[in-house]
Protein backbone atom coordinates (compact mmCIF):
# COMPACT_ATOMS: atom_id res chain seq x y z
CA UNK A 1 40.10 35.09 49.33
CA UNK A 2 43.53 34.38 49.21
CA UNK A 3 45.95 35.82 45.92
CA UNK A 4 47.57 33.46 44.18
CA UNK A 5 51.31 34.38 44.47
CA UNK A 6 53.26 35.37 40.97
CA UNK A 7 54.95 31.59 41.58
CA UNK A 8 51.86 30.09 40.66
CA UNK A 9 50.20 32.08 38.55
CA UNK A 10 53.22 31.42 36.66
CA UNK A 11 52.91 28.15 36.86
CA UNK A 12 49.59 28.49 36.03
CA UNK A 13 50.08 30.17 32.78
CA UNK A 14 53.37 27.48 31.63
CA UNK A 15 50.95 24.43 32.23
CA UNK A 16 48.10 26.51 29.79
CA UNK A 17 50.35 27.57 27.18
CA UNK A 18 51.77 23.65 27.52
CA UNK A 19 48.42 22.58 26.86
CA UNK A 20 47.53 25.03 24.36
CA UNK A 21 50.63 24.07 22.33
CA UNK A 22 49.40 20.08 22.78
CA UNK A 23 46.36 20.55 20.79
CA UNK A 24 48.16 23.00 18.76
CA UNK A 25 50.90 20.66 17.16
CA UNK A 26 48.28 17.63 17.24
CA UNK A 27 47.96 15.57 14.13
CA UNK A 28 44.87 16.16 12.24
CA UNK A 29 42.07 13.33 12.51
CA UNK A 30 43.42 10.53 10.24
CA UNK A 31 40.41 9.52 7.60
CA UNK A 32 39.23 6.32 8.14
CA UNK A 33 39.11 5.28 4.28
CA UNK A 34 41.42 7.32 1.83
CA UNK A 35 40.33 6.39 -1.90
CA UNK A 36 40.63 7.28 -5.70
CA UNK A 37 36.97 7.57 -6.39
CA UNK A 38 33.99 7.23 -4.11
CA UNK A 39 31.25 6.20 -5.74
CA UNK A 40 27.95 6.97 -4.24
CA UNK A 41 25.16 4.24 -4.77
CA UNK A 42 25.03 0.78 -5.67
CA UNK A 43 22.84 0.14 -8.27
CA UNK A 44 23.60 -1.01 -12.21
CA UNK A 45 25.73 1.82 -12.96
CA UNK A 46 27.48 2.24 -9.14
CA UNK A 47 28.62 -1.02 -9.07
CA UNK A 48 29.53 -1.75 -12.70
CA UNK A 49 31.77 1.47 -12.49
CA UNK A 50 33.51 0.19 -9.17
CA UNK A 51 34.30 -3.37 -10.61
CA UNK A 52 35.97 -1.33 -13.82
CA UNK A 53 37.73 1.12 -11.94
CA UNK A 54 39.31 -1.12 -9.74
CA UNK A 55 39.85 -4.47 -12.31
CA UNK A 56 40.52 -2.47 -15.19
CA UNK A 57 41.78 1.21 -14.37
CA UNK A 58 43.62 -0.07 -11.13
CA UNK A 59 42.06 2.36 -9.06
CA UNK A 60 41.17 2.49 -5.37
CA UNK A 61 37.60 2.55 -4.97
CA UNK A 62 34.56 2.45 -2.36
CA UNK A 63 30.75 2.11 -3.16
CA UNK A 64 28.33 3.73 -0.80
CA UNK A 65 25.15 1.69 -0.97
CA UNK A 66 22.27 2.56 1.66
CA UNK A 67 20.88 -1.05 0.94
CA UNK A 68 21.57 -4.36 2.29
CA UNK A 69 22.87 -5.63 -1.49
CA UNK A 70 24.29 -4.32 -4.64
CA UNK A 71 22.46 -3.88 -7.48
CA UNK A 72 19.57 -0.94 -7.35
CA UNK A 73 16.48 -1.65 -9.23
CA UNK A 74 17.17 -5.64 -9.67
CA UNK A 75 14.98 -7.38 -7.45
CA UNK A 76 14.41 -11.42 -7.22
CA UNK A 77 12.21 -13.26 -5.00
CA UNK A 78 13.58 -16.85 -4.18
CA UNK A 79 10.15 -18.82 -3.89
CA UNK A 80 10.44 -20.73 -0.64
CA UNK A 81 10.72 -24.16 -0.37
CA UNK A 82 10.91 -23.86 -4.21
CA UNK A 83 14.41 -22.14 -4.79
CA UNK A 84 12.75 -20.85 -7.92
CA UNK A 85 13.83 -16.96 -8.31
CA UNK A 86 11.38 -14.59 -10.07
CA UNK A 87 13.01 -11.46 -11.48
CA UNK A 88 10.32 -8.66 -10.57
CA UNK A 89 12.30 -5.73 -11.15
CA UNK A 90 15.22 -5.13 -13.84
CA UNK A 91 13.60 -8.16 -16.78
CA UNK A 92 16.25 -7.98 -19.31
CA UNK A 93 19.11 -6.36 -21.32
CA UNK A 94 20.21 -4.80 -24.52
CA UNK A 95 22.08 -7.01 -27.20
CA UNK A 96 25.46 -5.07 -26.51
CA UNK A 97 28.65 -5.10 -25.87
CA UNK A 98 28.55 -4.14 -22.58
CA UNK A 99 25.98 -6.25 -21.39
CA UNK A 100 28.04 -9.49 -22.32
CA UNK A 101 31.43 -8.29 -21.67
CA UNK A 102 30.21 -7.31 -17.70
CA UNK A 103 28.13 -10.85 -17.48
CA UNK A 104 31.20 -12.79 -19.00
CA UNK A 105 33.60 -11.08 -16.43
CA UNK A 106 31.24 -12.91 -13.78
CA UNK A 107 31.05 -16.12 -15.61
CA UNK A 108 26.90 -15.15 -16.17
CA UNK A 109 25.80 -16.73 -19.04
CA UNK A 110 22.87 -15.00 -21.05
CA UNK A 111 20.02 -16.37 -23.61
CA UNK A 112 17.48 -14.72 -25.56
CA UNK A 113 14.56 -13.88 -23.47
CA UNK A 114 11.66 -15.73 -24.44
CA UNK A 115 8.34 -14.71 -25.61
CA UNK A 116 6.01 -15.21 -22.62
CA UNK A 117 3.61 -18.20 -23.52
CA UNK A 118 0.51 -16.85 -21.23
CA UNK A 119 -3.19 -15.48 -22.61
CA UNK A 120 -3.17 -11.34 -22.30
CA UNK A 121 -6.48 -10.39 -21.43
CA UNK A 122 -7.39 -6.58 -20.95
CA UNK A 123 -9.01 -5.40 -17.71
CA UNK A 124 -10.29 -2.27 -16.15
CA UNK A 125 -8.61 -2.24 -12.89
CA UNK A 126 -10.88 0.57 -11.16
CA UNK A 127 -14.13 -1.45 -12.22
CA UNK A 128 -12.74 -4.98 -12.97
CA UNK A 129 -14.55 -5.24 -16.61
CA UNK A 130 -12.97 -6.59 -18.73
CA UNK A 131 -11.76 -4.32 -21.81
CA UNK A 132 -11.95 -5.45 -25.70
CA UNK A 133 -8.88 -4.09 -27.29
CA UNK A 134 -8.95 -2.72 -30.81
CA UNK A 135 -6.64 -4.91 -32.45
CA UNK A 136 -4.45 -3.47 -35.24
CA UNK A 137 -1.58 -4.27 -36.77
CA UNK A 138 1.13 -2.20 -35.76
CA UNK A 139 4.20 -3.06 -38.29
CA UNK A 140 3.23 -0.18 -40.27
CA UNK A 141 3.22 2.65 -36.73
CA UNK A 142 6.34 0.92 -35.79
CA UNK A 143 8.45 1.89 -38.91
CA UNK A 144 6.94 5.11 -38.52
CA UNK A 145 8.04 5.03 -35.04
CA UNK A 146 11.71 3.82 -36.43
CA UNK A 147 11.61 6.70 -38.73
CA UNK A 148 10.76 8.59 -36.23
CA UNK A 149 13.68 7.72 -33.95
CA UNK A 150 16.30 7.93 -37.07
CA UNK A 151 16.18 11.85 -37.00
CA UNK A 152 17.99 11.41 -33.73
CA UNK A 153 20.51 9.13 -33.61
CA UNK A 154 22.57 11.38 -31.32
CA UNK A 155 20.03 10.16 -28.24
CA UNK A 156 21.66 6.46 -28.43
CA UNK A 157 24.35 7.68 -25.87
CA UNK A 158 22.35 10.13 -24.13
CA UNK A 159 21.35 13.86 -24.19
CA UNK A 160 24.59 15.69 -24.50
CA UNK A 161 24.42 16.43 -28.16
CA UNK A 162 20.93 17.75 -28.18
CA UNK A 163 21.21 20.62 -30.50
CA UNK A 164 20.18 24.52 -29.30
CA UNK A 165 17.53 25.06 -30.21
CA UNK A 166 15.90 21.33 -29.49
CA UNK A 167 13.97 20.52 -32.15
CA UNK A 168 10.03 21.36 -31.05
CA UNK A 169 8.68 18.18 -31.45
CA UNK A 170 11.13 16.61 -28.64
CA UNK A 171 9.42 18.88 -26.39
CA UNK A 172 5.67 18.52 -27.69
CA UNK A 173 3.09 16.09 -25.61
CA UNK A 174 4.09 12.49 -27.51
CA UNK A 175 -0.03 12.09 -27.71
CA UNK A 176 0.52 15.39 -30.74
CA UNK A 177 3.53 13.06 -32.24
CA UNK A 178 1.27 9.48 -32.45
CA UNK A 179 -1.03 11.67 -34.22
CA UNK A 180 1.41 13.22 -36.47
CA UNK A 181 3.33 9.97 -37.18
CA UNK A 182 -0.13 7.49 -37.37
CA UNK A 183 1.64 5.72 -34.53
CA UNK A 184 -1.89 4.73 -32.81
CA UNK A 185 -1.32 0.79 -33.56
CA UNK A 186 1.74 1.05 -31.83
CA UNK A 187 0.67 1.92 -28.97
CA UNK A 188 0.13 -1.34 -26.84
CA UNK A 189 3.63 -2.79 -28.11
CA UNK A 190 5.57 1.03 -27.12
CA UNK A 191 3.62 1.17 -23.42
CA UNK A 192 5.48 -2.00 -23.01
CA UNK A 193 7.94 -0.23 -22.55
CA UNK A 194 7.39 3.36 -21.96
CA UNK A 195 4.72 2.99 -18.94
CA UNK A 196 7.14 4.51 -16.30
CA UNK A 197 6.65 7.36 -18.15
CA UNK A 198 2.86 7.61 -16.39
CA UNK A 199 0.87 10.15 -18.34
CA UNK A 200 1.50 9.59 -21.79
CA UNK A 201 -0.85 12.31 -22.69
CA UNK A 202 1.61 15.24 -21.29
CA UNK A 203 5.26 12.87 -21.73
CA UNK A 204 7.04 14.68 -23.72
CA UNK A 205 8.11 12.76 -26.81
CA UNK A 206 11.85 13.20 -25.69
CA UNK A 207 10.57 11.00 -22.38
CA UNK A 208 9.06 8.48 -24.25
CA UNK A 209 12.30 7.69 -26.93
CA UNK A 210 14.53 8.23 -23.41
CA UNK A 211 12.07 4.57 -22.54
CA UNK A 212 12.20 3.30 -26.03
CA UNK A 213 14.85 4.26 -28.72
CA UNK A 214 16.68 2.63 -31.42
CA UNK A 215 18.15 0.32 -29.49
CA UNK A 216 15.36 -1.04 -27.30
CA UNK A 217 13.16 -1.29 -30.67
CA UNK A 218 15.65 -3.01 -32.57
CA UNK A 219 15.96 -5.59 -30.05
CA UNK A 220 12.59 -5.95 -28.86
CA UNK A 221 11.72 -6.41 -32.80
CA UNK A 222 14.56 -9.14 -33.48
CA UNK A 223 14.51 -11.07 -30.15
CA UNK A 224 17.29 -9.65 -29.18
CA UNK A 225 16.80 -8.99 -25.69
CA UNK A 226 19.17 -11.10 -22.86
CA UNK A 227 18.43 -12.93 -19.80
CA UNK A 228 20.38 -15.17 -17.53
CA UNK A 229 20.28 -18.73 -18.06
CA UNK A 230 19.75 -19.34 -14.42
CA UNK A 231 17.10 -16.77 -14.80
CA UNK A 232 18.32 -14.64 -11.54
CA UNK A 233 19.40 -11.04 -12.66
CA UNK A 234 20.60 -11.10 -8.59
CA UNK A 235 23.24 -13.74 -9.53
CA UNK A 236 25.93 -10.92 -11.48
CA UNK A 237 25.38 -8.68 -8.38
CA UNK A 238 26.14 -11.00 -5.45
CA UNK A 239 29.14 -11.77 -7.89
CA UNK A 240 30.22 -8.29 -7.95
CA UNK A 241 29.75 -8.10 -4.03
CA UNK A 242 32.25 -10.91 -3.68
CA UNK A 243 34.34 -9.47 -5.99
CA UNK A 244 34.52 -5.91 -4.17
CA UNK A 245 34.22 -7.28 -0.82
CA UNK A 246 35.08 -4.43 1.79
CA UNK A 247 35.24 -1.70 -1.24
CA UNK A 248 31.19 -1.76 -0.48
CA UNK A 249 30.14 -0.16 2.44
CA UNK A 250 26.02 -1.34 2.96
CA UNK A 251 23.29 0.22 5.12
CA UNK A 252 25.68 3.65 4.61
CA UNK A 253 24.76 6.98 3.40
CA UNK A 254 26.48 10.07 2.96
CA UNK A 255 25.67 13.15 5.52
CA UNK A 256 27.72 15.75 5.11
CA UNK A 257 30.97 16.47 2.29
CA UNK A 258 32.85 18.98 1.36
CA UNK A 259 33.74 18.78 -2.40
CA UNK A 260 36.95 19.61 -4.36
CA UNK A 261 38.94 21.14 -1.61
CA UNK A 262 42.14 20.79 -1.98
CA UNK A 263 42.01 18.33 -4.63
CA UNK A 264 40.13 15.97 -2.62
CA UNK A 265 36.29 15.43 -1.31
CA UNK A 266 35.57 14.88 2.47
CA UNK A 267 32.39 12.73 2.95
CA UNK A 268 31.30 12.50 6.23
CA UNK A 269 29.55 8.44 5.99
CA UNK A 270 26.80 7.24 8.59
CA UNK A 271 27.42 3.35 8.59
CA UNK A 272 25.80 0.67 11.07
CA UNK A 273 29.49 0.80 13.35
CA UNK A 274 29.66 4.34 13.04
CA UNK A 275 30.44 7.52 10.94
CA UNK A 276 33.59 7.32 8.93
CA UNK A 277 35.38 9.70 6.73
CA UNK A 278 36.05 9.01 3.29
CA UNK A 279 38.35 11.32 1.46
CA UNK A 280 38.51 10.70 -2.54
CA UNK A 281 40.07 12.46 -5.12
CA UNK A 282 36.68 11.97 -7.12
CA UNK A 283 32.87 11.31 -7.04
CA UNK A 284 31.10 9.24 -9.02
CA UNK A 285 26.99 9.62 -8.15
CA UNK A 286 24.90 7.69 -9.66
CA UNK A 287 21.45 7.77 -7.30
CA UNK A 288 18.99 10.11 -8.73
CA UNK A 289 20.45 13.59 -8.78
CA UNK A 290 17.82 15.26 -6.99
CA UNK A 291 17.97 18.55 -4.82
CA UNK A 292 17.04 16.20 -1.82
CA UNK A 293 19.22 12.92 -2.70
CA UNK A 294 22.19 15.52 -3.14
CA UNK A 295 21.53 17.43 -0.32
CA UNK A 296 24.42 16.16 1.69
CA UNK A 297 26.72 17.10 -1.14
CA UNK A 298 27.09 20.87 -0.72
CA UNK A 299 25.70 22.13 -3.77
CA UNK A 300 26.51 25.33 -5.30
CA UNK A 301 23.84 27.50 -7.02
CA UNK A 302 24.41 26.36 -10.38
CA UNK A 303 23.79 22.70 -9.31
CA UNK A 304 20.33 23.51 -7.11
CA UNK A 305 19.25 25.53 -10.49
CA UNK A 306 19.81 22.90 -12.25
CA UNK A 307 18.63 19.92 -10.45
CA UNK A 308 15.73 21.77 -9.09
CA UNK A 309 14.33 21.73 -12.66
CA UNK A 310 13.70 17.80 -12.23
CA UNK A 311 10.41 16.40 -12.35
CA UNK A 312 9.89 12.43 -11.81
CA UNK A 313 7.95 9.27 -11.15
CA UNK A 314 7.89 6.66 -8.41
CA UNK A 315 7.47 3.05 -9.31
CA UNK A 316 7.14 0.58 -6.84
CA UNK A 317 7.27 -3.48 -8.13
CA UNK A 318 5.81 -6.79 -6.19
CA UNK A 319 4.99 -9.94 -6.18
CA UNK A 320 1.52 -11.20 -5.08
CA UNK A 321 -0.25 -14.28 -5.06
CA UNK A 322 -3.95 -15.72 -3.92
CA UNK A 323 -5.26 -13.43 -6.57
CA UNK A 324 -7.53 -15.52 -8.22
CA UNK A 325 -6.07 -14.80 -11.79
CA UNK A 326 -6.15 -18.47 -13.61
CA UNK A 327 -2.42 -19.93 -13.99
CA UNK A 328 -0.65 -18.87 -17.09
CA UNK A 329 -3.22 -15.37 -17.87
CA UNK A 330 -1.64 -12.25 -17.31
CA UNK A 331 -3.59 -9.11 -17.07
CA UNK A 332 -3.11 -5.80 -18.37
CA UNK A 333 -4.97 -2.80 -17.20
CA UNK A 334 -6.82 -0.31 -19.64
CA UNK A 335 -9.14 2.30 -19.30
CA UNK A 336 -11.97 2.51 -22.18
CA UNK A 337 -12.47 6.35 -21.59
CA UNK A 338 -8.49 7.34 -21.72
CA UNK A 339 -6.94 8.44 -24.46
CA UNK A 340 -5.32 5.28 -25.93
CA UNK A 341 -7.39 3.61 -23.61
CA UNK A 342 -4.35 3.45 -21.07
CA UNK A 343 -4.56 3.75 -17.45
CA UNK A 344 -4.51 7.36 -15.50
CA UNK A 345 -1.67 7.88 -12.87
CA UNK A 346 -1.43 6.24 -10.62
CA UNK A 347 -1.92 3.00 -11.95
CA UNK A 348 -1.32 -0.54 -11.26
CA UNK A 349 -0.30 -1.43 -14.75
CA UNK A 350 -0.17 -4.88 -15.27
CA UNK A 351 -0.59 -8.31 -13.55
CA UNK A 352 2.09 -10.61 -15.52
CA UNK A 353 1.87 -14.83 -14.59
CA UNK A 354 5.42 -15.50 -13.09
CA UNK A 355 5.59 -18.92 -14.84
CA UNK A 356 5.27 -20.05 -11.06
CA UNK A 357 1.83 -21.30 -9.62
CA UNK A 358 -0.10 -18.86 -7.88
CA UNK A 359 2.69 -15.76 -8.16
CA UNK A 360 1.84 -12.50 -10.40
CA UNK A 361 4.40 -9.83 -10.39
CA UNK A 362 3.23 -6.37 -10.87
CA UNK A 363 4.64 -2.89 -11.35
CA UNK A 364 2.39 0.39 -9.70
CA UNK A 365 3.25 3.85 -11.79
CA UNK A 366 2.05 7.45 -10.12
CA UNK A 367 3.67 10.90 -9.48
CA UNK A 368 6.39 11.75 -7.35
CA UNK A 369 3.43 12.32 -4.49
CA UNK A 370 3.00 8.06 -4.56
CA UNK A 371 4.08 6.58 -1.45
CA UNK A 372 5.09 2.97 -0.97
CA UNK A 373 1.71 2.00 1.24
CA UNK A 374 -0.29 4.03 -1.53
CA UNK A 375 1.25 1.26 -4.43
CA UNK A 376 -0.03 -1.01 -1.82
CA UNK A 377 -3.15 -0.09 -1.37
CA UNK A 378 -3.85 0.43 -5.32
CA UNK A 379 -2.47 -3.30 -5.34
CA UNK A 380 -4.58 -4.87 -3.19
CA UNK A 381 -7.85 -2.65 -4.57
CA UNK A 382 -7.00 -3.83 -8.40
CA UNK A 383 -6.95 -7.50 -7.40
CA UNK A 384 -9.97 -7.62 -5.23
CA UNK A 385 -11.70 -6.45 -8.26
CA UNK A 386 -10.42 -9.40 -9.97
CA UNK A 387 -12.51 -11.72 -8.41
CA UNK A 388 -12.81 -14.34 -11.54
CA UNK A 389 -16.59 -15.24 -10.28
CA UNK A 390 -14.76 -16.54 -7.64
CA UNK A 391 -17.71 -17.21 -4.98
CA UNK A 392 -15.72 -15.74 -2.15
CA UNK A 393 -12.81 -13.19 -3.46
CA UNK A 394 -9.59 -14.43 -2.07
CA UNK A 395 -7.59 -11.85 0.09
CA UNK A 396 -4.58 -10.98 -2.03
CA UNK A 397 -1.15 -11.50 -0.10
CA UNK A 398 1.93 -9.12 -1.11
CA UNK A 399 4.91 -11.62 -1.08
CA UNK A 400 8.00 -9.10 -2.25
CA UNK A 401 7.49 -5.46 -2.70
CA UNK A 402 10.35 -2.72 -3.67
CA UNK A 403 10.58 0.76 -4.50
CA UNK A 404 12.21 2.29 -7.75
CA UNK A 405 10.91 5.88 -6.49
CA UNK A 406 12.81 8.54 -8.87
CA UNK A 407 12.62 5.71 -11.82
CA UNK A 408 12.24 8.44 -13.95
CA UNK A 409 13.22 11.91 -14.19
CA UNK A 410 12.83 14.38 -16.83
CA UNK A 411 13.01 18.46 -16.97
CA UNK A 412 9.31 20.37 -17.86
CA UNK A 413 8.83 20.88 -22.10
CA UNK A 414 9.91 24.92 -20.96
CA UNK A 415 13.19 24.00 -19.60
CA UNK A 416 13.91 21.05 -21.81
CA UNK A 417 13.45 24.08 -24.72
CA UNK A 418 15.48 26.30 -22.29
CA UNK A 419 18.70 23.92 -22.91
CA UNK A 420 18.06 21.87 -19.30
CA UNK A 421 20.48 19.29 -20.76
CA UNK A 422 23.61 21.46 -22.23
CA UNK A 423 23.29 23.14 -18.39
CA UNK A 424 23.01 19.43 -16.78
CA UNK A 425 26.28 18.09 -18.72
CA UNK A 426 28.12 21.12 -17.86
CA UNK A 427 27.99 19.86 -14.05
CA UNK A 428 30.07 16.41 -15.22
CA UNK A 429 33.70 17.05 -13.46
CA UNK A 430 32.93 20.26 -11.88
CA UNK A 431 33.97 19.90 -7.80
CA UNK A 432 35.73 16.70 -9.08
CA UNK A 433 32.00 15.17 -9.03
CA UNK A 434 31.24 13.10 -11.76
CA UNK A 435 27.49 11.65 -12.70
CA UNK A 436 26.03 8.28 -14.25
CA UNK A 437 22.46 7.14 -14.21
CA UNK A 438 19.11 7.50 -15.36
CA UNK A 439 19.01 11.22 -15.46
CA UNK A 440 21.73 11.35 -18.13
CA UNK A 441 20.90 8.45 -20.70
CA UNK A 442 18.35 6.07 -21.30
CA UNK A 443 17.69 3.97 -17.77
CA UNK A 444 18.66 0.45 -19.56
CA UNK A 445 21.39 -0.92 -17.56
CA UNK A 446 23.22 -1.99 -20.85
CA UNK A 447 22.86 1.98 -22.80
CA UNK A 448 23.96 3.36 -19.12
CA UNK A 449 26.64 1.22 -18.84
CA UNK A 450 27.75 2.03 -21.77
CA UNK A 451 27.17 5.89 -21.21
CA UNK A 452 29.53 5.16 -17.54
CA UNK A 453 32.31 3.65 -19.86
CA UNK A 454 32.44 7.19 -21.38
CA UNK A 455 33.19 9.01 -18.33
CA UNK A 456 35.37 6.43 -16.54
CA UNK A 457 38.61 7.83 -18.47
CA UNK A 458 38.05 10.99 -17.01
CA UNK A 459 37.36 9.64 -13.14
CA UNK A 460 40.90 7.79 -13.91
CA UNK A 461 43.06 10.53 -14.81
């Protein structure tokens, strides 16, 4: 083999240490989007904190939504051929200031929601008997109820102010507070509103006011409760879209970051053209803050301990029709051998008339173990029951289905006594990560958005 003379091996080693110094001096990869705050999800919370940061604060701003929409939990079928919309997820809102002040900004106008004309008839959904309520009055159990929520007025804006210790009978099963507080005629009216909640049996009474507190009573007792005129909760969201335009990146979720380096945050973005990199000063995350969900978010120990110590639900929502329910009936499923005589988990929980011919919208409520085809299945098993003498039982037809897994999420009683919340507010601003959503105050999109106008300040600075 011939030996390469010392010409060329000099040569040789000029062109290498030419290269070398190439990649050397070469500019770093230039991020694709450079922002104030990235906010990560675009439901209720995600997008009304975009649309203030960058209208009102003056902020740059990009919402990571792994949907096709903005908006989360609001879901509206369009009936075809009709162009009637159905709201079938997110119903209504809280008489507050932020509700109007966000729908005004759109030019959404609001009205009362009404009171539901239809018959309410109780039915056994694992036999299909029908059920004979005990009817009671329940002013009386809902001013103890009121009375009940007075002692902590401190939970309006969410759980940082829960005192150390918590007071025991925030932790207890709510089942050992209705019998302390007489509240058993206010049942049917609370599980109006506290169903998410699944087993109210071993919800802890902190769960159940976190569904229905002193704001949601007031207004469900006063009428106070808001719904578009145009009766499409979709409407303020495709609003917002068109407001934010290429601030929203859809069909995109977040795979890898590295948080408060530098003063900045690195996210690492899978979208339908591609991964880009996003580098914010600040986070804003608003999905449900579980070890999973946050798993692309390089969590420390003191955030896995933390979030680790959530438990939740999944609720899943749809539409159906051919059920054989009578126009203008809505069903509502009880158990005569349950405490309360509500449903076990999981549970379809009620079939409500749409005001629309034919369509029923439903809600399904289990543990964190219920799958979407599961829902499904429990769907399609409650309304075959339902036959309504019906000589041959129709085949019921899911027209819209949607997920709200993680709808709600809640510590155990041991580490809600342990101080779970004082540890879960510590993590707001740490990494420059900042959190809104269900986890940290009541999941009503009016009390959360008013819970995201308290942090905004701080995402601003």
């Amino acid at each position: 083999m011939r030996t390469p003379s010392p010409h060329s091996r000099l040569g040789f080693l000029t062109f290498g240490l030419t290269v070398l110094s190439a990649f050397t001096n070469a500019a770093p990869p230039e991020h694709d989007i450079v922002k104030d705050v990235a906010i990560i999800g675009g439901g209720a919370t995600g997008t009304y904190a975009g649309v203030r940061l960058r209208e009102d604060y003056k902020k740059s701003v990009v919402i990571i939504e792994r949907a096709e929409r903005l908006g989360g939990h609001v879901n509206t079928y369009v009936v075809p051929g009709a162009n009637i919309p159905i709201d079938y997820g997110v119903i209504a809102y809280n008489n507050l200031s932020s509700t109007f002040d966000f729908f005004n900004r759109f030019k959404v106008s609001l009205q009362p929601a009404p009171t539901p004309p239809w018959v309410t008839k109780y039915i056994d959904l694992t036999s299909g008997k029908p059920v004979q309520p005990a009817i009671s009055d329940p002013a009386a159990a809902l001013g103890a109820y009121a009375q009940l929520l007075q002692k902590y007025p401190y939970l309006v804006g969410g759980y940082g102010q829960l005192p150390d210790p918590v007071p025991e009978e925030l932790a207890q099963p709510f089942s050992k507070t209705v019998a302390q507080y007489h509240l058993e005629a206010a049942i049917p009216t609370l599980w109006t509103f506290i169903f998410a909640v699944g087993d109210l049996t071993k919800a802890t009474t902190l769960s159940v006011i976190q569904n229905f507190g002193l704001i949601q009573l007031k207004d469900a007792l006063s009428g106070g409760l808001q719904i578009p005129t145009r009766l499409s909760n979709s409407e303020l969201y495709q609003k917002a879209a068109g407001l934010l335009g290429t601030d929203v990146l859809y069909h995109s979720t977040v795979v890898h970051s590295t948080r408060g380096v530098n003063g900045y945050t690195t996210l690492t973005v899978k979208t339908p053209t591609g991964e880009k990199i996003i580098k914010a000063k600040k986070i804003l995350i608003t999905i449900p803050p579980t070890v999973q969900n946050l798993k692309p978010f390089d969590l420390d120990r003191q955030e896995k301990d933390v979030f680790g110590k959530l438990t939740w639900s999944n609720t899943y929502v749809a539409i159906v029709s051919n059920t054989s329910i009578p126009d203008g009936v809505s069903l509502v499923n009880a158990l005569p051998t349950s405490t309360f005589n509500l449903p076990k988990p999981p549970f379809v929980n009620t079939l409500d008339f749409s005001g629309v011919p034919g369509k029923y919208k439903t809600t399904v409520v289990g543990g964190k173990g219920l799958s979407a085809n599961d829902a499904k299945k429990l769907i399609k098993k409650g309304l075959k029951l339902v036959k309504n003498n019906a000589t041959v039982p129709p085949t019921p037809v899911i027209e819209a289905f949607a997920s709200h897994d993680k709808l709600q999420l809640w510590p155990s009683p041991e580490d809600l006594k342990a101080g779970f919340y004082k540890k879960l507010y510590a993590l707001q601003g740490l990494r420059g990560t900042y959190y809104t959503g269900g986890a940290w105050a009541s999941d009503y999109s009016s009390t959360l958005w008013q819970f995201t106008d308290a942090i905004l300040p701080a995402l601003a600075v």
